[in-house]
C-alpha atoms as a PDB file:
ATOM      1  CA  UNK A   1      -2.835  17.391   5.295  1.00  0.00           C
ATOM      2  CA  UNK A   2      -2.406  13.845   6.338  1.00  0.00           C
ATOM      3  CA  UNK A   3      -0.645  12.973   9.313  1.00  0.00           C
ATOM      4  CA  UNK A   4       1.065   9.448  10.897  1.00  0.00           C
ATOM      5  CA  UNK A   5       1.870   8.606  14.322  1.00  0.00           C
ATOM      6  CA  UNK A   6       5.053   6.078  14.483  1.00  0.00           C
ATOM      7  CA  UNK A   7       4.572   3.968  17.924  1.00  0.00           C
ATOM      8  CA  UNK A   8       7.674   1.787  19.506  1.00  0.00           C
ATOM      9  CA  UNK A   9      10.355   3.134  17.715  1.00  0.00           C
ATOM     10  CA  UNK A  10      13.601   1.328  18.594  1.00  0.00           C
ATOM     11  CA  UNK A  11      15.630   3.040  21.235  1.00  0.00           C
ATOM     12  CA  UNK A  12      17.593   5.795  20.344  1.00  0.00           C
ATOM     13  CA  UNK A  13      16.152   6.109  17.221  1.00  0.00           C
ATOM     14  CA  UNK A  14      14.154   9.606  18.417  1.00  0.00           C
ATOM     15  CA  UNK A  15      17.777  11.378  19.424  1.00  0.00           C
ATOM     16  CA  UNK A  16      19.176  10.049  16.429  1.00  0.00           C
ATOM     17  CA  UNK A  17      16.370  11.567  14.261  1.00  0.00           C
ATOM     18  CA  UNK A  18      16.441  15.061  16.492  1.00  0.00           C
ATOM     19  CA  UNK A  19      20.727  15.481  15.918  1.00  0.00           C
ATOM     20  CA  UNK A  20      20.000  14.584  11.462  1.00  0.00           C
ATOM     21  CA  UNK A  21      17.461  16.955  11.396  1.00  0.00           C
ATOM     22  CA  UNK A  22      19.973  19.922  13.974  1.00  0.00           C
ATOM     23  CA  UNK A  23      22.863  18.568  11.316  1.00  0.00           C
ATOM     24  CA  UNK A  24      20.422  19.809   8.170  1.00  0.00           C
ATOM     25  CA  UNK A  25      18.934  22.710  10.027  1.00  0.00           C
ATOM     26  CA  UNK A  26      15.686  21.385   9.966  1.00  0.00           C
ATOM     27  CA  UNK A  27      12.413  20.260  12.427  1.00  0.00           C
ATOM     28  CA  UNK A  28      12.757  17.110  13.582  1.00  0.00           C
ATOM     29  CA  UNK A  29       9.342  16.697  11.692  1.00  0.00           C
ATOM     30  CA  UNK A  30      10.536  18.407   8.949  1.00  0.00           C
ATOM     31  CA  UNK A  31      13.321  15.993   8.641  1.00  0.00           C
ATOM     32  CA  UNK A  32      11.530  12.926   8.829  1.00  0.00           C
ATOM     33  CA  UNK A  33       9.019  14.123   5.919  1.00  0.00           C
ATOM     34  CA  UNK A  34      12.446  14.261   4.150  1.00  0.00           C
ATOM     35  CA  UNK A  35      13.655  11.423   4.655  1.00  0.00           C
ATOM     36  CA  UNK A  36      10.113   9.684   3.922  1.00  0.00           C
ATOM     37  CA  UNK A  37      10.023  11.083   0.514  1.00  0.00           C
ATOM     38  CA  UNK A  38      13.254  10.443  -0.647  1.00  0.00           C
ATOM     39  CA  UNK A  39      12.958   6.727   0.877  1.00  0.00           C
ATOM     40  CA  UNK A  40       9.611   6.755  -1.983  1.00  0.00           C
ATOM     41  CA  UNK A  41      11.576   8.381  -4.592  1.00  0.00           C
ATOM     42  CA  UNK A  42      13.849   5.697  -5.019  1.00  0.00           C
ATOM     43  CA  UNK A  43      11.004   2.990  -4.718  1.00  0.00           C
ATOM     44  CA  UNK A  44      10.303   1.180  -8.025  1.00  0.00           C
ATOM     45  CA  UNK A  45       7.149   1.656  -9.495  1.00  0.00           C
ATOM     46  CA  UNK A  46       5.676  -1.256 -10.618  1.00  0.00           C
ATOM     47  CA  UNK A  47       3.756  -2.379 -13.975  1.00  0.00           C
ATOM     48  CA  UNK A  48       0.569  -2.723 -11.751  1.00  0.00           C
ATOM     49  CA  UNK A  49       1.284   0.869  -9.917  1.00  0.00           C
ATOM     50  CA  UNK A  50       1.653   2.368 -13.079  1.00  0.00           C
ATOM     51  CA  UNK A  51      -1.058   1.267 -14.952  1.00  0.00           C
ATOM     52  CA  UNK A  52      -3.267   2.440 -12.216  1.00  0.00           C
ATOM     53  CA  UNK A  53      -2.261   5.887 -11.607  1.00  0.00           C
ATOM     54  CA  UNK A  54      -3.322   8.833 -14.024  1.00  0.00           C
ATOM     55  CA  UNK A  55       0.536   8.377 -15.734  1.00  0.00           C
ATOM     56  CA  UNK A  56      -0.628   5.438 -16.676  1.00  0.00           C
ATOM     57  CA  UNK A  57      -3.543   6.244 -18.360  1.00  0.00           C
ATOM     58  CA  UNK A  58      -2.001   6.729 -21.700  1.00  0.00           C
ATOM     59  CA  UNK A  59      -0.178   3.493 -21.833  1.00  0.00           C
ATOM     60  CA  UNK A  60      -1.668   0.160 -23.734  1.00  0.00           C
ATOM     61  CA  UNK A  61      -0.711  -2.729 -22.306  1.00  0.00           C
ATOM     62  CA  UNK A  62      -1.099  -6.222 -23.938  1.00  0.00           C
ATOM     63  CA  UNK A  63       0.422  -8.871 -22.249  1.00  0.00           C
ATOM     64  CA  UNK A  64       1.586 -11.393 -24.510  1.00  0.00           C
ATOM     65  CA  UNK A  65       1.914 -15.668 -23.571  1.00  0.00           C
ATOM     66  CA  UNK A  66       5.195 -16.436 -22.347  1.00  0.00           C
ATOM     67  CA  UNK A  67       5.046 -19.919 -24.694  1.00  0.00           C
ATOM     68  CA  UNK A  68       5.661 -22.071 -21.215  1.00  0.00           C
ATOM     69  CA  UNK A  69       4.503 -25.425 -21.405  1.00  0.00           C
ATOM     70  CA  UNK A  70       3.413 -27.730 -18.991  1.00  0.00           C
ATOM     71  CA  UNK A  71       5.304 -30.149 -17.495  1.00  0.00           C
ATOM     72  CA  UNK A  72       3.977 -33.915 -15.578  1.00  0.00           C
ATOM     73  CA  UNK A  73       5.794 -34.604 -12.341  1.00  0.00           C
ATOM     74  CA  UNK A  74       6.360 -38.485 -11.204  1.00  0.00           C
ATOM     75  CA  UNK A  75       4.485 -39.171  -8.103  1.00  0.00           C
END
């Protein structure tokens, strides 16, 4: 099981954790795992992530030229 310690957390920020967590019957620690996952959940995945995690294994992926050209600048 991994584990995190959070240091300097804003003030107020421990009571405020300690009442959401009495408010959905939970552990304080409990509640925080909570929140953490569900703050993940909603987290994008992106092309890179997926590609590199066993989901991805399955999926070709050939990225095609986006037909930009170059362009000169005046100095």
């Amino acid at each position: 099981m991994e584990q995190i310690l959070i240091r300097n957390l804003p003030p107020g920020t421990k009571a405020a954790l300690r009442r959401h967590a009495e408010q959905h019957h939970r552990s304080m620690e409990a509640e925080v795992r909570r929140i953490l996952a569900d703050a993940l959940q909603h987290q994008p995945e992106s092309l890179v992530d997926l590609l590199a995690s066993d989901e991805g294994a399955d999926i070709e992926f050939t990225p095609q030229r986006l037909g930009l050209g170059t362009r000169t600048t005046d100095l």
